[in-house]
C-alpha atoms as a PDB file:
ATOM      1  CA  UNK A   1     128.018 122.060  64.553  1.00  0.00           C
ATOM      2  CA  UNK A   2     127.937 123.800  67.903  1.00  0.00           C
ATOM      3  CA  UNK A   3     129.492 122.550  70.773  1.00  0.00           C
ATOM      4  CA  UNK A   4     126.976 121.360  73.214  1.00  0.00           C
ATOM      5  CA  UNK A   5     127.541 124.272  76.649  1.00  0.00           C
ATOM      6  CA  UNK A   6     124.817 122.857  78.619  1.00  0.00           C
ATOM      7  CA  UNK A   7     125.810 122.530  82.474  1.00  0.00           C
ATOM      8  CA  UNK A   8     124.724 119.725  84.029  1.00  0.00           C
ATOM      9  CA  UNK A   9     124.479 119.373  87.718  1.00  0.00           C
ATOM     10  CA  UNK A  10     124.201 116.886  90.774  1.00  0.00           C
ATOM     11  CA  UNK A  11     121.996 117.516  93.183  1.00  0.00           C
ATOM     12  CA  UNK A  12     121.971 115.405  96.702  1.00  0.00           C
ATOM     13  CA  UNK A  13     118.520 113.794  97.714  1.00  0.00           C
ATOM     14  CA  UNK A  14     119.364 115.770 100.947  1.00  0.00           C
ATOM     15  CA  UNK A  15     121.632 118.888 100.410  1.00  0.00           C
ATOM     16  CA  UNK A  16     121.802 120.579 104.004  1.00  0.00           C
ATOM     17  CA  UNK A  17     123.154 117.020 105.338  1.00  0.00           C
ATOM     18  CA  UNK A  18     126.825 117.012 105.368  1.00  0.00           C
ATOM     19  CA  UNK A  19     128.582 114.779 102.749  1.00  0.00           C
ATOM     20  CA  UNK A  20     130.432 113.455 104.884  1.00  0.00           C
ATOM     21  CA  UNK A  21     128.726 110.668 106.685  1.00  0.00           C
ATOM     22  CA  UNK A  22     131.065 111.030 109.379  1.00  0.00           C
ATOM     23  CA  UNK A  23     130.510 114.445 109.902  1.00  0.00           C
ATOM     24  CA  UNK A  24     126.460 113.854 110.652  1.00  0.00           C
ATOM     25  CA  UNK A  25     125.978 113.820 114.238  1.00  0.00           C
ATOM     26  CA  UNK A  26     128.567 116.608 114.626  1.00  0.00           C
ATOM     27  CA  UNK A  27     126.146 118.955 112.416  1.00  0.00           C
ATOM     28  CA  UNK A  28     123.075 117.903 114.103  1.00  0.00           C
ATOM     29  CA  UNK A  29     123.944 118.596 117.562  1.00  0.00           C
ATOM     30  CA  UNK A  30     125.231 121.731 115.834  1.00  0.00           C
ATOM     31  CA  UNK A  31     121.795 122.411 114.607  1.00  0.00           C
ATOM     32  CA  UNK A  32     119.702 121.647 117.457  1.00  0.00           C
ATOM     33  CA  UNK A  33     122.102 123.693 119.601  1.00  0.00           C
ATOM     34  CA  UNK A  34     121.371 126.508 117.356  1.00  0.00           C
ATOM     35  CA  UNK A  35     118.125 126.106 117.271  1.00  0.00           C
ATOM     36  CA  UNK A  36     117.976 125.956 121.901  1.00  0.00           C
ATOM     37  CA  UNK A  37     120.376 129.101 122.034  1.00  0.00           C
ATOM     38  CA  UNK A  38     117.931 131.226 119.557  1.00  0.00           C
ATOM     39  CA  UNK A  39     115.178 130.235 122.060  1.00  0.00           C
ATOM     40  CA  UNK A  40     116.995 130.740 125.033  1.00  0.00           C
ATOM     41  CA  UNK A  41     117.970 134.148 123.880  1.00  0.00           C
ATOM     42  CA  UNK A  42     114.339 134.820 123.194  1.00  0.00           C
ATOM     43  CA  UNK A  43     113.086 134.150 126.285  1.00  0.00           C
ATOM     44  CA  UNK A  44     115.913 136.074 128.233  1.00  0.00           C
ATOM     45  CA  UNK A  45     114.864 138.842 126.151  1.00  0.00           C
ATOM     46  CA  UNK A  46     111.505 138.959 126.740  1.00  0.00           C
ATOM     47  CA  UNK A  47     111.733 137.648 130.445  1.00  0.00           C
ATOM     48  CA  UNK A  48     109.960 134.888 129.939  1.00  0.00           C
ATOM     49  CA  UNK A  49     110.745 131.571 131.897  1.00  0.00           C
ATOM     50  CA  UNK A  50     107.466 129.161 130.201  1.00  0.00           C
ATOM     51  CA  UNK A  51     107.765 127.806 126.914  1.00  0.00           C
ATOM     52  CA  UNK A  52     104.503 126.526 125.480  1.00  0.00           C
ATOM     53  CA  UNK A  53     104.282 123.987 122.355  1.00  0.00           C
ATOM     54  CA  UNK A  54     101.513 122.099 121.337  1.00  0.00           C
ATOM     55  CA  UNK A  55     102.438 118.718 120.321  1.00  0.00           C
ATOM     56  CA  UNK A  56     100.838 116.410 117.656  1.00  0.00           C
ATOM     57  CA  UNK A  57     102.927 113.170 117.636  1.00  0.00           C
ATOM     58  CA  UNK A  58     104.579 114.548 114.096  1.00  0.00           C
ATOM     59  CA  UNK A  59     108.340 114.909 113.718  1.00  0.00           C
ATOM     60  CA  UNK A  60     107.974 119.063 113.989  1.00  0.00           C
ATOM     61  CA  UNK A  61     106.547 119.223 117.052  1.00  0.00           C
ATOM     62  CA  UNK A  62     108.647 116.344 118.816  1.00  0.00           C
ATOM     63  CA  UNK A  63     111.875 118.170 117.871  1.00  0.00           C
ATOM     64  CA  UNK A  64     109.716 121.912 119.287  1.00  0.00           C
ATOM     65  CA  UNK A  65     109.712 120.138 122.251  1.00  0.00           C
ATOM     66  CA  UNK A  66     112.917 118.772 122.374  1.00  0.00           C
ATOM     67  CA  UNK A  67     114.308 122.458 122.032  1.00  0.00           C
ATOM     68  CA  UNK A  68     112.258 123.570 124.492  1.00  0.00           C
ATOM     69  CA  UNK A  69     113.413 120.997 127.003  1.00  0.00           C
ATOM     70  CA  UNK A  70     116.975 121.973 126.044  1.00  0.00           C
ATOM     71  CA  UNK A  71     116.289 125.328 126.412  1.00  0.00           C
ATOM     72  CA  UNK A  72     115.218 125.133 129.389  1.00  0.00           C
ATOM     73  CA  UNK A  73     118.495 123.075 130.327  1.00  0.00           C
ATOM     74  CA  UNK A  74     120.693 125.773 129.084  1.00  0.00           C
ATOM     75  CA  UNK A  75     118.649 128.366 131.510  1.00  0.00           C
ATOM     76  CA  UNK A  76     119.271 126.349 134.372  1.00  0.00           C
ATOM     77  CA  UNK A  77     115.409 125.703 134.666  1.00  0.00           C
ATOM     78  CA  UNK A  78     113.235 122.630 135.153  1.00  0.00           C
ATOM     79  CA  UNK A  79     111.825 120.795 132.510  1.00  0.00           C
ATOM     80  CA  UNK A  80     108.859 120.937 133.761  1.00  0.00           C
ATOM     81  CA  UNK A  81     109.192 124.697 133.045  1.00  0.00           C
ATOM     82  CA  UNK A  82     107.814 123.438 129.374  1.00  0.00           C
ATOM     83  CA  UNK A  83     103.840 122.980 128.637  1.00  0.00           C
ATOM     84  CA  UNK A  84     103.345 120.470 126.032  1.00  0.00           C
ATOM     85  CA  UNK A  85      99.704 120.501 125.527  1.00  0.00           C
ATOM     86  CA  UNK A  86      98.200 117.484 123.163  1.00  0.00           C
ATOM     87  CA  UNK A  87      94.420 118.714 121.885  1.00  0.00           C
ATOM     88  CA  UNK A  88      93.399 115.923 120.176  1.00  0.00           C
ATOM     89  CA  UNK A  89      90.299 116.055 118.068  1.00  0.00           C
ATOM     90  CA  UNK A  90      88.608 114.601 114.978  1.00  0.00           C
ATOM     91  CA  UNK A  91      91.584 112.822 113.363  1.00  0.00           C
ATOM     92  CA  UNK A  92      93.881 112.304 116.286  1.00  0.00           C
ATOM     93  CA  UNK A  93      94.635 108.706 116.579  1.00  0.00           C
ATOM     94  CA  UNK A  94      95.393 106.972 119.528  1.00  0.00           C
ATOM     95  CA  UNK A  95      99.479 106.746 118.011  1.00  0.00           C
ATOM     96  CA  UNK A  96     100.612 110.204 117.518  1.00  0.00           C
ATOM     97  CA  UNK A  97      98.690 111.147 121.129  1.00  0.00           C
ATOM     98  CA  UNK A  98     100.550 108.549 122.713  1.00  0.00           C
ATOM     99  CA  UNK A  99     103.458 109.031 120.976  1.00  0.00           C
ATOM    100  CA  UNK A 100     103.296 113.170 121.919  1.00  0.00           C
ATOM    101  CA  UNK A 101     102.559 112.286 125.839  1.00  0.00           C
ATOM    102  CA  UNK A 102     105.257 109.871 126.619  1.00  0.00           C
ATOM    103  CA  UNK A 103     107.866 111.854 124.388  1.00  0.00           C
ATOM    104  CA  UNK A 104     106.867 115.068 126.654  1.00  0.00           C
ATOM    105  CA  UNK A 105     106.636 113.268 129.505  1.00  0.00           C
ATOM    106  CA  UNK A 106     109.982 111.676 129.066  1.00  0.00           C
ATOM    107  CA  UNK A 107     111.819 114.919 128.641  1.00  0.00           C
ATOM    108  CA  UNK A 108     110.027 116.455 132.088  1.00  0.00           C
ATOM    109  CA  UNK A 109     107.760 118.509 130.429  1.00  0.00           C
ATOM    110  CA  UNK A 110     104.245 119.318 131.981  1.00  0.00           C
ATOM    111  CA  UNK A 111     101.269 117.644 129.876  1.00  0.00           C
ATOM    112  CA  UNK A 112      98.256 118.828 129.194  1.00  0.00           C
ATOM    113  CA  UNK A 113      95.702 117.165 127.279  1.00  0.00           C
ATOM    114  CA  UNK A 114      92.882 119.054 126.357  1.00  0.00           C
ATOM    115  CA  UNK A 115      90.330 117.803 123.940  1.00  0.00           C
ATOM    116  CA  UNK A 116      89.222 120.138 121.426  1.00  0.00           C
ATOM    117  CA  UNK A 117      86.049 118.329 119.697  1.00  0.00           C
ATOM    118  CA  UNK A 118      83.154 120.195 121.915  1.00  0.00           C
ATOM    119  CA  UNK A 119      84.633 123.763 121.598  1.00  0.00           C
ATOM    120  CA  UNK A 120      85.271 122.941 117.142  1.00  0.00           C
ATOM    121  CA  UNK A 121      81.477 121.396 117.530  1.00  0.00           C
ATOM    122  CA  UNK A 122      79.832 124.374 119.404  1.00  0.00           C
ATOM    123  CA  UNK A 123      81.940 126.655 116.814  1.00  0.00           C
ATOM    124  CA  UNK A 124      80.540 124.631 113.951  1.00  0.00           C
ATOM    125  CA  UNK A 125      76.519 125.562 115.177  1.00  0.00           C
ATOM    126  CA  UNK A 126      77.757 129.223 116.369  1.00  0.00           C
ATOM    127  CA  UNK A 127      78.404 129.766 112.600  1.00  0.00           C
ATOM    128  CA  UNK A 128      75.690 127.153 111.065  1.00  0.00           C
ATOM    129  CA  UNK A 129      78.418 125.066 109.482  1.00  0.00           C
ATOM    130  CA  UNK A 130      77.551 121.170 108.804  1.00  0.00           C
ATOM    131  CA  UNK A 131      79.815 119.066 110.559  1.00  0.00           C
ATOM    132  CA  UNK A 132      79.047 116.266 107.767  1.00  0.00           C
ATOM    133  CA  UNK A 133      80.600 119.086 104.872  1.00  0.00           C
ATOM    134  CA  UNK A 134      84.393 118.039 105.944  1.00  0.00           C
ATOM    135  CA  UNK A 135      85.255 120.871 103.976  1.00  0.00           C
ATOM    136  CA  UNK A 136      87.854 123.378 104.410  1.00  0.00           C
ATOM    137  CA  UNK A 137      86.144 125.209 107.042  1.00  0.00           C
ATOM    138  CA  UNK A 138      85.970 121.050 109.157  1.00  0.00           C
ATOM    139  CA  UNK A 139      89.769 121.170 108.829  1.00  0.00           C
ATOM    140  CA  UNK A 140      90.810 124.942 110.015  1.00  0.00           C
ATOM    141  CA  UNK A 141      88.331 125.654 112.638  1.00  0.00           C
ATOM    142  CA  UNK A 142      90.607 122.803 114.617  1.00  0.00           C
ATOM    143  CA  UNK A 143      93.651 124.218 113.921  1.00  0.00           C
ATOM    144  CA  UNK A 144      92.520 127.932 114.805  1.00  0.00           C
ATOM    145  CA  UNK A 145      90.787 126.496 117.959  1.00  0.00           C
ATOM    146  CA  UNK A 146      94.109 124.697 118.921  1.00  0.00           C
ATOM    147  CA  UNK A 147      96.138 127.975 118.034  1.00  0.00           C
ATOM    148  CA  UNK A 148      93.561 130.031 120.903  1.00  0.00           C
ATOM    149  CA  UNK A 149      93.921 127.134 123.356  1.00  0.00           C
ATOM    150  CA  UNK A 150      97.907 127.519 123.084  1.00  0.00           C
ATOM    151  CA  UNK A 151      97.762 131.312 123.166  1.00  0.00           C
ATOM    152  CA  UNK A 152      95.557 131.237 126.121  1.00  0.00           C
ATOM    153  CA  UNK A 153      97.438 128.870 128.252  1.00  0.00           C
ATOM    154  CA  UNK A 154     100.467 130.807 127.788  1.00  0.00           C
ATOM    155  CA  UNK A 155      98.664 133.803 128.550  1.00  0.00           C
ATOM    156  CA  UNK A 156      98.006 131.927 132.124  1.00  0.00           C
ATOM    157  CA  UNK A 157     101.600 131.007 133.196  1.00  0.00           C
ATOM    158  CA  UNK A 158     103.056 134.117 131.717  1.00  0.00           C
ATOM    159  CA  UNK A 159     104.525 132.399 128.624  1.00  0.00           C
ATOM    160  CA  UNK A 160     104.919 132.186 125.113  1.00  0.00           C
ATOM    161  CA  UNK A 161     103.608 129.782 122.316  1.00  0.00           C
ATOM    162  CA  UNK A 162     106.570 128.474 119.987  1.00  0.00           C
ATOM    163  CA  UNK A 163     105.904 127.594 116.641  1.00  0.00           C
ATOM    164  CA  UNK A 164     106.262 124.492 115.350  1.00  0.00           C
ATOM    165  CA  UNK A 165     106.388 124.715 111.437  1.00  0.00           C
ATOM    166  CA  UNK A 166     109.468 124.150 109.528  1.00  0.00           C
ATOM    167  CA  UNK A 167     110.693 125.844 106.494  1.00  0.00           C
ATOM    168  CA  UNK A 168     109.053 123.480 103.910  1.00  0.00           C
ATOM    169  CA  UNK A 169     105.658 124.045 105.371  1.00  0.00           C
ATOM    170  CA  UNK A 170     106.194 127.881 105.214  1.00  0.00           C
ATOM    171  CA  UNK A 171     107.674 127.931 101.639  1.00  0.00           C
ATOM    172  CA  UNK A 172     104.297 126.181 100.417  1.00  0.00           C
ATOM    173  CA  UNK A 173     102.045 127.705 102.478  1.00  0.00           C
ATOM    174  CA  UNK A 174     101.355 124.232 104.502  1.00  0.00           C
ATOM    175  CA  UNK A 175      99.684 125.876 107.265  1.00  0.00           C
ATOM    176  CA  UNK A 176      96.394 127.400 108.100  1.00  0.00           C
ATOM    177  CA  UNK A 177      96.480 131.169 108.148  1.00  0.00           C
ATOM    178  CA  UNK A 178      95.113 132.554 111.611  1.00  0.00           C
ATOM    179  CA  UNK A 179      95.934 128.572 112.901  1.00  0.00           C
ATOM    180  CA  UNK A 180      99.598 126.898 113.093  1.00  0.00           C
ATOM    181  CA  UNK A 181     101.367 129.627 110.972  1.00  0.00           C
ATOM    182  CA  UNK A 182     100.908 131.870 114.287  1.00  0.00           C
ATOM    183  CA  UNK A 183     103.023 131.577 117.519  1.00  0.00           C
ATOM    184  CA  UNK A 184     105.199 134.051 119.422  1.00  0.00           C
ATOM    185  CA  UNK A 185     108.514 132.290 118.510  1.00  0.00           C
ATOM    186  CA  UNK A 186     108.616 129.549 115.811  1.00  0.00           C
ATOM    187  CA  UNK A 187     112.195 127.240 116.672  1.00  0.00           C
ATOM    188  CA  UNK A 188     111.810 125.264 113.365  1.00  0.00           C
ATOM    189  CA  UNK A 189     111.294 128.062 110.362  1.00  0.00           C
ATOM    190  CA  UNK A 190     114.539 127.777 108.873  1.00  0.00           C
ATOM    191  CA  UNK A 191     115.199 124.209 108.935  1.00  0.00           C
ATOM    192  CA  UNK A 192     113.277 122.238 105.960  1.00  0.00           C
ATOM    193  CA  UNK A 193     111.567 118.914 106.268  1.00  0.00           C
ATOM    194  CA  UNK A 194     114.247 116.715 105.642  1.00  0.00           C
ATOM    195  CA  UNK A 195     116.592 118.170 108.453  1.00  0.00           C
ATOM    196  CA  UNK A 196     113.811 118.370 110.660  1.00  0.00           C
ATOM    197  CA  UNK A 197     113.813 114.678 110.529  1.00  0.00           C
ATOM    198  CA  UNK A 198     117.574 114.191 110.520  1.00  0.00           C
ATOM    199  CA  UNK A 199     117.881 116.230 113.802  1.00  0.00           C
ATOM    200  CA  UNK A 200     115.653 114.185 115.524  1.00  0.00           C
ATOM    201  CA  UNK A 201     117.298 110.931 114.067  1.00  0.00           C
ATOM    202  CA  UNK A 202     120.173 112.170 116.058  1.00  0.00           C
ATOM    203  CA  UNK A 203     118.023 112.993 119.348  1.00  0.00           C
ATOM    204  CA  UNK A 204     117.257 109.045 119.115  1.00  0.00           C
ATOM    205  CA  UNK A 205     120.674 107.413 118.680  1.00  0.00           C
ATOM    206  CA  UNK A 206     121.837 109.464 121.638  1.00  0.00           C
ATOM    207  CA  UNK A 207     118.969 109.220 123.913  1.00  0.00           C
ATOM    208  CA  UNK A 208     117.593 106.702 126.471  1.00  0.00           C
ATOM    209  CA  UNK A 209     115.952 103.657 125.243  1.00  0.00           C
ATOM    210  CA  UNK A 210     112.767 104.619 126.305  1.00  0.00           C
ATOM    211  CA  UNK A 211     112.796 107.856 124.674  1.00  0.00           C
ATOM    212  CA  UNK A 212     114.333 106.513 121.738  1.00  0.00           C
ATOM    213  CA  UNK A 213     112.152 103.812 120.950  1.00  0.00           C
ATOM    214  CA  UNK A 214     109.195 106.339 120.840  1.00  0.00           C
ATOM    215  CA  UNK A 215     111.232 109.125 118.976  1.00  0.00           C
ATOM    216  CA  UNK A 216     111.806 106.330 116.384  1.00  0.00           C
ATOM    217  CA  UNK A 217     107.998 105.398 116.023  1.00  0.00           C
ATOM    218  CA  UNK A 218     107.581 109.163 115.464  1.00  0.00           C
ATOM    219  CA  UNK A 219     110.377 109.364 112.423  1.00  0.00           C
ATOM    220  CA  UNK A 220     108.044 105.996 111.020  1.00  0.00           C
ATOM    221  CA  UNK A 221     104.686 107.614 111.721  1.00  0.00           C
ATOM    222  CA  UNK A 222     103.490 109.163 108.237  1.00  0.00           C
ATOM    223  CA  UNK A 223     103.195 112.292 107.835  1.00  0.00           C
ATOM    224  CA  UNK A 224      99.102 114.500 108.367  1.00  0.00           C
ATOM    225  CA  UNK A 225      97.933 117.197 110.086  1.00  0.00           C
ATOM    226  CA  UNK A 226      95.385 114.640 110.643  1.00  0.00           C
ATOM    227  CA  UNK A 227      92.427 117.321 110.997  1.00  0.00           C
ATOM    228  CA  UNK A 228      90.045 114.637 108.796  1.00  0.00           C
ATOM    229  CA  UNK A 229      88.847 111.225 110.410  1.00  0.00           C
ATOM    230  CA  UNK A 230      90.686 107.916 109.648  1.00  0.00           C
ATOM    231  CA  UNK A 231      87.828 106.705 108.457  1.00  0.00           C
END
């Protein structure tokens, strides 16, 4: 009979982590590093001096931030340089806001919290949409309204929005076109899902206890864009 030629294969559960357990913190700080300079470099270029994220309590924006705040660092400008602006609305619960204020707020970032539900609502008669149908249209008018707010704001201070989505979101289109896929520089769209997480793993085991006990509730927190009601 024929020899059996099939080629088999192991794949890792997470194959951009280094094998080398050792070797894991080294790579991170290598990543986020990366990740800061890029931004840095950016901003330089453009002349620029006010990084604006919008933060969510999820792991993508808390590492945006983090970026930002190291950015910053690396320009020799205050944290409070960075807006982080929370816009909670119809699913926001009262843990990922938290969660996005004190993690801002603990870097020296400036906080704004603007609340999104009467702008989404008065959008929702302007185009004689049901509030009731939670449809597709319930779920993107929020994230295009919170995509204007950020766009605006860093119109104000002379800014620029950065993205937030990471690589996994992109590759399957996990975004909402005209919404979150749009920002003037995005500081997570090469690094997938998994690395996203393990980067900000590292953040916590070398940061305060303050700031690590909340980046830690964050990495526990699961995952929604949360743009439907708990309920």
């Amino acid at each position: 009979g024929l020899e059996d030629t099939t080629l088999t294969r192991k794949f890792s559960k997470y194959p951009y982590r280094p094998a080398d357990e050792s070797q894991y913190h080294a790579a991170a700080e290598r990543l986020l590093n990366m990740q800061a300079a890029s931004l840095v470099r950016r901003m330089r270029y453009a002349d620029l001096k006010f990084p604006v994220v919008g933060i969510s309590g999820g792991v993508d924006s808390t590492l945006a931030v983090i970026i930002c705040a190291k950015a910053a660092e690396m320009m020799g400008l205050p944290a409070s340089n960075v807006t982080a602006v929370t816009m909670p609305c119809f699913g926001t619960t009262d843990r990922t806001k938290s969660n996005a204020i004190i993690v801002s707020e603990q870097l020296g970032a400036t906080v704004r919290v603007i609340d999104i539900g009467e702008s989404v609502m008065q959008h929702f008669k302007d185009i004689d949409h049901d509030p009731e149908n939670r449809n597709v249209v319930y779920e993107n008018a929020q994230a295009r309204e919170r995509t204007q707010v950020l766009m605006d704001i860093a119109n104000q201070s002379g800014g620029l929005v950065i993205g937030t989505g990471d690589l996994s979101e992109l590759a399957l289109g996990w975004a909402t076109y005209n919404g979150d896929h749009m920002s003037m520089y995005a500081v997570n769209c090469s690094v997938p899902k998994t690395l996203v997480r393990y980067i900000v793993q590292y953040e916590a085991a070398s940061s305060a206890p303050a700031l690590q006990a909340v980046l830690l509730d964050i990495l526990d927190t699961p995952v929604s864009p949360e743009l439907l009601p708990a309920d």
